[in-house]
PDB file of N, CA and C in Angstrom:
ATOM      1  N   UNK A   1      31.538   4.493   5.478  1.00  0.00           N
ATOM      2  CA  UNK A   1      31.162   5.336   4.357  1.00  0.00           C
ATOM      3  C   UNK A   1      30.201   4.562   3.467  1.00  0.00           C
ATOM      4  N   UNK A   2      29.006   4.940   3.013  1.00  0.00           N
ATOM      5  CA  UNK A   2      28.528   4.581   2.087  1.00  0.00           C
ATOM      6  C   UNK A   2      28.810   4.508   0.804  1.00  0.00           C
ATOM      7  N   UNK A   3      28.260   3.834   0.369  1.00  0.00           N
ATOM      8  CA  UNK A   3      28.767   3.912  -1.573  1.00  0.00           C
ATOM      9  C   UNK A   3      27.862   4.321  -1.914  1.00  0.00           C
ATOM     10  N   UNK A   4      27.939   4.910  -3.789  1.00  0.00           N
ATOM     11  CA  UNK A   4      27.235   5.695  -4.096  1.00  0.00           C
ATOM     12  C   UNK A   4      27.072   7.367  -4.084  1.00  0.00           C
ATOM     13  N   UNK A   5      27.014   7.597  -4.957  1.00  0.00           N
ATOM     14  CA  UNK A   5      26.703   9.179  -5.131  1.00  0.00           C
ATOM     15  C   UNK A   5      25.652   9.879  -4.664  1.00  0.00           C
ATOM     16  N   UNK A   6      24.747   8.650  -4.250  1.00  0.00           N
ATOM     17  CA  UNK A   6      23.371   9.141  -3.741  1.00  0.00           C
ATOM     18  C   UNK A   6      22.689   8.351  -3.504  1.00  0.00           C
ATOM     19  N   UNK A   7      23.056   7.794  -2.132  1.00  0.00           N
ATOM     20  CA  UNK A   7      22.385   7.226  -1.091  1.00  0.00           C
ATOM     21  C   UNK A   7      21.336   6.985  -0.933  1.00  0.00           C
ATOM     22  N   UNK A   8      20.357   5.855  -0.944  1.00  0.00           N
ATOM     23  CA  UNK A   8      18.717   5.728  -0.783  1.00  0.00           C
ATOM     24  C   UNK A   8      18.157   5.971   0.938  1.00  0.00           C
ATOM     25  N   UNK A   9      17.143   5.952   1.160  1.00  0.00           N
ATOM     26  CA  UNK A   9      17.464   6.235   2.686  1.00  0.00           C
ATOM     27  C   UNK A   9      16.980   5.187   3.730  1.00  0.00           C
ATOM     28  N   UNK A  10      15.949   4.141   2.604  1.00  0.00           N
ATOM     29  CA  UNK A  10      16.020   2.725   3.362  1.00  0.00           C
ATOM     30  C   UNK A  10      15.582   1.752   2.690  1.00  0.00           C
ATOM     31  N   UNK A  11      16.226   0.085   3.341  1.00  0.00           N
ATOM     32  CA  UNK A  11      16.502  -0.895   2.740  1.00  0.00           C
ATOM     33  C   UNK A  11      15.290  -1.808   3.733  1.00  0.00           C
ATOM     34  N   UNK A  12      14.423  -2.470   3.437  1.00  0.00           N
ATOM     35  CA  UNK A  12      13.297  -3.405   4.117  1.00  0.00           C
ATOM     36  C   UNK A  12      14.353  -4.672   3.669  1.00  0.00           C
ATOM     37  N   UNK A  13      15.248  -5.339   4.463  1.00  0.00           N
ATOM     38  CA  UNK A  13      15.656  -6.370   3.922  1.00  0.00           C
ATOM     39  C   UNK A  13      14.792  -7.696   4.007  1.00  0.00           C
ATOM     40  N   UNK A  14      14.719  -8.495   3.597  1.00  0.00           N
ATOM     41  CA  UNK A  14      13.920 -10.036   3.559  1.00  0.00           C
ATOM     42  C   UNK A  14      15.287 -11.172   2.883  1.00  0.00           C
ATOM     43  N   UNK A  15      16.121 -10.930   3.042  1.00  0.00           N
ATOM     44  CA  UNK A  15      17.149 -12.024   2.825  1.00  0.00           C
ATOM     45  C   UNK A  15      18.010 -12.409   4.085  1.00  0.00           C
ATOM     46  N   UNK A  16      17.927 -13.638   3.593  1.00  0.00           N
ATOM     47  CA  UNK A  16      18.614 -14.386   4.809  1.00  0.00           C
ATOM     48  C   UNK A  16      19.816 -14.072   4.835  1.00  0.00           C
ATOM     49  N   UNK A  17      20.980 -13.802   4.334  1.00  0.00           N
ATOM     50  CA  UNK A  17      22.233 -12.986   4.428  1.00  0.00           C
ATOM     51  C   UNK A  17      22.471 -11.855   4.347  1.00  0.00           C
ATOM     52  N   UNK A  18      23.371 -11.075   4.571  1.00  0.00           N
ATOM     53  CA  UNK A  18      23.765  -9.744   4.499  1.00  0.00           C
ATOM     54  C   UNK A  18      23.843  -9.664   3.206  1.00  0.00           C
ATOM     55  N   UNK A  19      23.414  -7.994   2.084  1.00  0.00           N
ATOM     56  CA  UNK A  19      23.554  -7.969   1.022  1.00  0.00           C
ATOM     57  C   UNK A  19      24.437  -6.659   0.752  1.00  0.00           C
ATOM     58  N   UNK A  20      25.664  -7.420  -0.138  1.00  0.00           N
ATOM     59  CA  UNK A  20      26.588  -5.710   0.043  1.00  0.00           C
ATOM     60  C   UNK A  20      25.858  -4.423   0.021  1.00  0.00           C
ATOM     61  N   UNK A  21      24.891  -4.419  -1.249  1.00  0.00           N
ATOM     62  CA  UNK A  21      24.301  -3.190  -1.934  1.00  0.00           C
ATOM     63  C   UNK A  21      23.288  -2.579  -0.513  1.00  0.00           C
ATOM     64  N   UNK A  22      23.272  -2.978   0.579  1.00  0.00           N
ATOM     65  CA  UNK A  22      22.727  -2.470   1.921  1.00  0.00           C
ATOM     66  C   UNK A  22      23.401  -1.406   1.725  1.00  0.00           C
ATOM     67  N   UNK A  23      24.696  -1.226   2.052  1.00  0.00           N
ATOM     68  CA  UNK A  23      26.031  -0.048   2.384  1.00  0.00           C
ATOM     69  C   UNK A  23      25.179   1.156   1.310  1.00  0.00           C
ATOM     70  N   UNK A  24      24.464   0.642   0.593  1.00  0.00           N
ATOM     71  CA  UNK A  24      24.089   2.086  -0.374  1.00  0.00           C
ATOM     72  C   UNK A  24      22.983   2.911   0.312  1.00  0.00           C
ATOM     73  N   UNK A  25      22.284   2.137   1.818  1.00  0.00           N
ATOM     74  CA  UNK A  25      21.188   2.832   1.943  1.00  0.00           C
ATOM     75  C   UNK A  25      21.600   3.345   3.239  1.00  0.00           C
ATOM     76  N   UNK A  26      21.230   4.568   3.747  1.00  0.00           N
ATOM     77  CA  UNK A  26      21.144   5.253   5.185  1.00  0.00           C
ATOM     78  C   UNK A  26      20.362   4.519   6.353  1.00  0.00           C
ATOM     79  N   UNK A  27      19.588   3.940   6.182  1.00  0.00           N
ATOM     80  CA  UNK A  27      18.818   2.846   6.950  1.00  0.00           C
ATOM     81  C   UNK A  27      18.640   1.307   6.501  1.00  0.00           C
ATOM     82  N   UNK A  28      18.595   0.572   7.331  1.00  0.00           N
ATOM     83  CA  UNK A  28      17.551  -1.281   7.074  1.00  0.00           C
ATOM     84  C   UNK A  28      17.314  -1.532   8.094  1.00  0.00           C
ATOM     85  N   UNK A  29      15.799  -2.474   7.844  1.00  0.00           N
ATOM     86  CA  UNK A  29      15.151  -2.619   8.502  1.00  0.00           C
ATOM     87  C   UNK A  29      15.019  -4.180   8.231  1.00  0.00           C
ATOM     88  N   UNK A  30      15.504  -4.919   9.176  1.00  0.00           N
ATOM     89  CA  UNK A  30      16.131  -6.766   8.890  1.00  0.00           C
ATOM     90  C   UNK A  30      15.064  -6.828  10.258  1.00  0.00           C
ATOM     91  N   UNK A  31      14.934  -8.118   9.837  1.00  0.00           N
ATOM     92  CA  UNK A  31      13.417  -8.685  10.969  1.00  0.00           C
ATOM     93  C   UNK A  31      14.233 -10.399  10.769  1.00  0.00           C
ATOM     94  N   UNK A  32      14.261 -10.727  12.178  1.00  0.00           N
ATOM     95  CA  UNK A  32      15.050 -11.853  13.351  1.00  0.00           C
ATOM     96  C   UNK A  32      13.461 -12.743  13.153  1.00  0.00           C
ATOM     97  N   UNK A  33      13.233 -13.970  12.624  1.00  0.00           N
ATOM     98  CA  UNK A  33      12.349 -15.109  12.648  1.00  0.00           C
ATOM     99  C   UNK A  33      12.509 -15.501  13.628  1.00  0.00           C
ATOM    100  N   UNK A  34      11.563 -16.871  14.035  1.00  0.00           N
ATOM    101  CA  UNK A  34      11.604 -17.045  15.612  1.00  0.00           C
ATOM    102  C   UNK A  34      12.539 -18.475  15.303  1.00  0.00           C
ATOM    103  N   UNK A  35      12.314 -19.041  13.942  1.00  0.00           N
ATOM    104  CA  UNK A  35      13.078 -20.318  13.710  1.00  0.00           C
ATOM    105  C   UNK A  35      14.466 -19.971  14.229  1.00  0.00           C
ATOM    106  N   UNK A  36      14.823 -21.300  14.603  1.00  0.00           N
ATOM    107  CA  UNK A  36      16.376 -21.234  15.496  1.00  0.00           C
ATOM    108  C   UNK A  36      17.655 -21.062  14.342  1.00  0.00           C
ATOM    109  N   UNK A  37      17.198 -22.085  13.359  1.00  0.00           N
ATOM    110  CA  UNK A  37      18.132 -21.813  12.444  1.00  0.00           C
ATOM    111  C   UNK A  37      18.089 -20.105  11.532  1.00  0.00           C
ATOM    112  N   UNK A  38      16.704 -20.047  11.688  1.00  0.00           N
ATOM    113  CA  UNK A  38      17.279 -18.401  10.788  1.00  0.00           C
ATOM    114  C   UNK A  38      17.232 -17.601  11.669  1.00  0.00           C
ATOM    115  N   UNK A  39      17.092 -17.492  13.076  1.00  0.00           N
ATOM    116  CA  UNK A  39      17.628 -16.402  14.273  1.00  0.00           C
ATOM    117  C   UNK A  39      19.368 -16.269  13.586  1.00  0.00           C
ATOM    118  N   UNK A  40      19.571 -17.694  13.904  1.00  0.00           N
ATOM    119  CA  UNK A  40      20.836 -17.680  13.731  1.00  0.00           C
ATOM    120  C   UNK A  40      22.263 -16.647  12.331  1.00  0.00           C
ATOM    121  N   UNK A  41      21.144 -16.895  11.692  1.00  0.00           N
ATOM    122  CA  UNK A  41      21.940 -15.917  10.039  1.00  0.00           C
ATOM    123  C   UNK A  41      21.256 -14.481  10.416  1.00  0.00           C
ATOM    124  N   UNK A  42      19.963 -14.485  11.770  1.00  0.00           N
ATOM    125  CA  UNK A  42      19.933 -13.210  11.334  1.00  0.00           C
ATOM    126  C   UNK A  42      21.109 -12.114  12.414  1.00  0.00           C
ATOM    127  N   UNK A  43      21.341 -13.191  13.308  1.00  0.00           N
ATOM    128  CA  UNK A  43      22.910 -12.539  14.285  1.00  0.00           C
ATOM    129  C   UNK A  43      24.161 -12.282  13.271  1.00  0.00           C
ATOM    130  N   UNK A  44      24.044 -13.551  12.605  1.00  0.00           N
ATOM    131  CA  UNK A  44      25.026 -13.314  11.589  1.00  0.00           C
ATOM    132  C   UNK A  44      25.144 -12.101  10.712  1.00  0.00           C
ATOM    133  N   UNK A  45      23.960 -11.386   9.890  1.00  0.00           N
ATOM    134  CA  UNK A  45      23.734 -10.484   9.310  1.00  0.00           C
ATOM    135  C   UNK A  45      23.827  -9.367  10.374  1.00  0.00           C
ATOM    136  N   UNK A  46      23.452  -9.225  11.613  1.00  0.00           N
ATOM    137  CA  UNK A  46      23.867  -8.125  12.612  1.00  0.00           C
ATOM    138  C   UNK A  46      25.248  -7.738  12.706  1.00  0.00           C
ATOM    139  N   UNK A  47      25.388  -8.696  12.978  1.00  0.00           N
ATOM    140  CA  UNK A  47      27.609  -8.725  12.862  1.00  0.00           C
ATOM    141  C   UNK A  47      27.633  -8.058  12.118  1.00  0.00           C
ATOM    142  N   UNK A  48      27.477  -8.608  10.252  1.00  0.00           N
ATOM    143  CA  UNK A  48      28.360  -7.679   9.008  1.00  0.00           C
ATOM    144  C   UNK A  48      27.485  -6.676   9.131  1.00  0.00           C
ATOM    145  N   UNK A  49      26.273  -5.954   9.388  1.00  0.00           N
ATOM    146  CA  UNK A  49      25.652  -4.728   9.938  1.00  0.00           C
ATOM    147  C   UNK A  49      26.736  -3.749  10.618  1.00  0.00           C
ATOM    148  N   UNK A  50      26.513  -4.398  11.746  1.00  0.00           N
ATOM    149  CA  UNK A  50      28.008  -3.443  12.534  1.00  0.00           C
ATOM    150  C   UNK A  50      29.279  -3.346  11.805  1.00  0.00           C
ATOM    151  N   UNK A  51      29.800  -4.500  11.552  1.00  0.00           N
ATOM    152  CA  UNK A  51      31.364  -4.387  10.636  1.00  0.00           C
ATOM    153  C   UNK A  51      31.498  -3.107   9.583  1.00  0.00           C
ATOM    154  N   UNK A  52      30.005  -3.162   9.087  1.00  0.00           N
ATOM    155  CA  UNK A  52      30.384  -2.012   7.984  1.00  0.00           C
ATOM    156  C   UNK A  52      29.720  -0.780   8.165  1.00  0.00           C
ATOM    157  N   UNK A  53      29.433  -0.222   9.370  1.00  0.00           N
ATOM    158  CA  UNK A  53      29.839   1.173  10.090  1.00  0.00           C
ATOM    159  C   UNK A  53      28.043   1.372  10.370  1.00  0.00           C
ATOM    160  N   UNK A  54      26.879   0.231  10.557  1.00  0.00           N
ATOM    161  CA  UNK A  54      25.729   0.656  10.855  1.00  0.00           C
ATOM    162  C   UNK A  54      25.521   0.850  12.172  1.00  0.00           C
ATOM    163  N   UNK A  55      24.678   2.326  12.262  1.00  0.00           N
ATOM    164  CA  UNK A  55      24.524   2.189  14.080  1.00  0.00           C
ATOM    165  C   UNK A  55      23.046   1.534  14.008  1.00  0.00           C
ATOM    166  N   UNK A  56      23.155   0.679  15.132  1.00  0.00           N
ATOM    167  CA  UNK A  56      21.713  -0.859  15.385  1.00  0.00           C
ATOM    168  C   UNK A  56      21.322  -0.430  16.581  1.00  0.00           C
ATOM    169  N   UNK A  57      19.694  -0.383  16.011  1.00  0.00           N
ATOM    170  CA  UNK A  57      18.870  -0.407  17.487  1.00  0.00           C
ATOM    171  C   UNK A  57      18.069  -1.636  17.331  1.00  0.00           C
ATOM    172  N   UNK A  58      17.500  -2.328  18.402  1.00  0.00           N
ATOM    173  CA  UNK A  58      16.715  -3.402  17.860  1.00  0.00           C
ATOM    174  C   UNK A  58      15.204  -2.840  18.543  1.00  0.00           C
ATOM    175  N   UNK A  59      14.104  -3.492  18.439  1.00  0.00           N
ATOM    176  CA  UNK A  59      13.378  -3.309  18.723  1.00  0.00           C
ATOM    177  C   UNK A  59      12.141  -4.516  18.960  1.00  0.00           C
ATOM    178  N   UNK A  60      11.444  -4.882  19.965  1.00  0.00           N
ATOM    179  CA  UNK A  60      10.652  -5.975  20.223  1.00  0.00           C
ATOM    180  C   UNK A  60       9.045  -5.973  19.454  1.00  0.00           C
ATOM    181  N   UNK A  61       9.162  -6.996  18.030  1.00  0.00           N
ATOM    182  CA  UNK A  61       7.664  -7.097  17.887  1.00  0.00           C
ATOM    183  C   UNK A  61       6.673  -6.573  18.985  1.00  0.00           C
ATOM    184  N   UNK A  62       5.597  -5.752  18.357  1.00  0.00           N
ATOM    185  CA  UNK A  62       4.501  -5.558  18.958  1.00  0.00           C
ATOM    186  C   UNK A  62       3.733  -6.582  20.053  1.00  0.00           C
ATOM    187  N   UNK A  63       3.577  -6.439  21.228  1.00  0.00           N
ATOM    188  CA  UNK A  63       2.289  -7.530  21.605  1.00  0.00           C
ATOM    189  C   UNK A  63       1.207  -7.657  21.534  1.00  0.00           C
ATOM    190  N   UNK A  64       0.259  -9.096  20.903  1.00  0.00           N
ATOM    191  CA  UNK A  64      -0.802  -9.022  20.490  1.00  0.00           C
ATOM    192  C   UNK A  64      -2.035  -8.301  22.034  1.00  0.00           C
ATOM    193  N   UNK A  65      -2.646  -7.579  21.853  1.00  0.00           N
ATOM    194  CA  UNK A  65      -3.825  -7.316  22.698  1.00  0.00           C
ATOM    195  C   UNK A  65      -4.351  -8.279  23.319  1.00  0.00           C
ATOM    196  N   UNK A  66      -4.969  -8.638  24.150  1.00  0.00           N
ATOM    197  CA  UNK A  66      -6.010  -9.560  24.709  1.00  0.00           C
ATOM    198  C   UNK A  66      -7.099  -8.272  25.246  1.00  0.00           C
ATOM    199  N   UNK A  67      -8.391  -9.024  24.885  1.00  0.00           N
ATOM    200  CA  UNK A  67      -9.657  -8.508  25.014  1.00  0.00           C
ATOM    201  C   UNK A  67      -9.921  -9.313  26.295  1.00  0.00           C
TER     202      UNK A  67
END
C-alpha cells in the first residue's frame, strides 16, 4: 500500500539508499552504476524495492551506435 492521500506517479531516484518517502510514488526509476561498490547498494535498494510491494522491471542502458 502506498502512503499518502495522493500518490505522485514518479520518483527519478539518485540516492544511494532506499528512501522511505519512495512508497509515496506509483513508479521509480533507480539507475545501477557500473562501480562495484555502488552496484552493490544499488541490489541493496532493489531488495527494499521489492520488500515494500514494488513490481521491478529492469532494463539495459542503451547501446552506443558505431558509424
Amino acid at each position: 500500500q502506498r502512503r499518502g492521500s495522493s500518490p505522485r506517479d514518479l520518483l527519478i531516484s539518485l540516492l544511494p539508499h532506499f528512501a522511505d518517502f519512495a512508497t509515496a510514488f506509483h513508479e521509480v526509476i533507480d539507475f545501477v552504476p557500473y562501480e562495484d561498490t555502488l552496484k552493490q547498494l544499488a541490489r541493496d535498494r532493489y531488495k527494499a524495492y521489492r520488500s515494500v510491494g514494488f513490481q521491478l522491471n529492469t532494463a539495459a542502458p542503451p547501446q552506443p551506435q558505431t558509424t
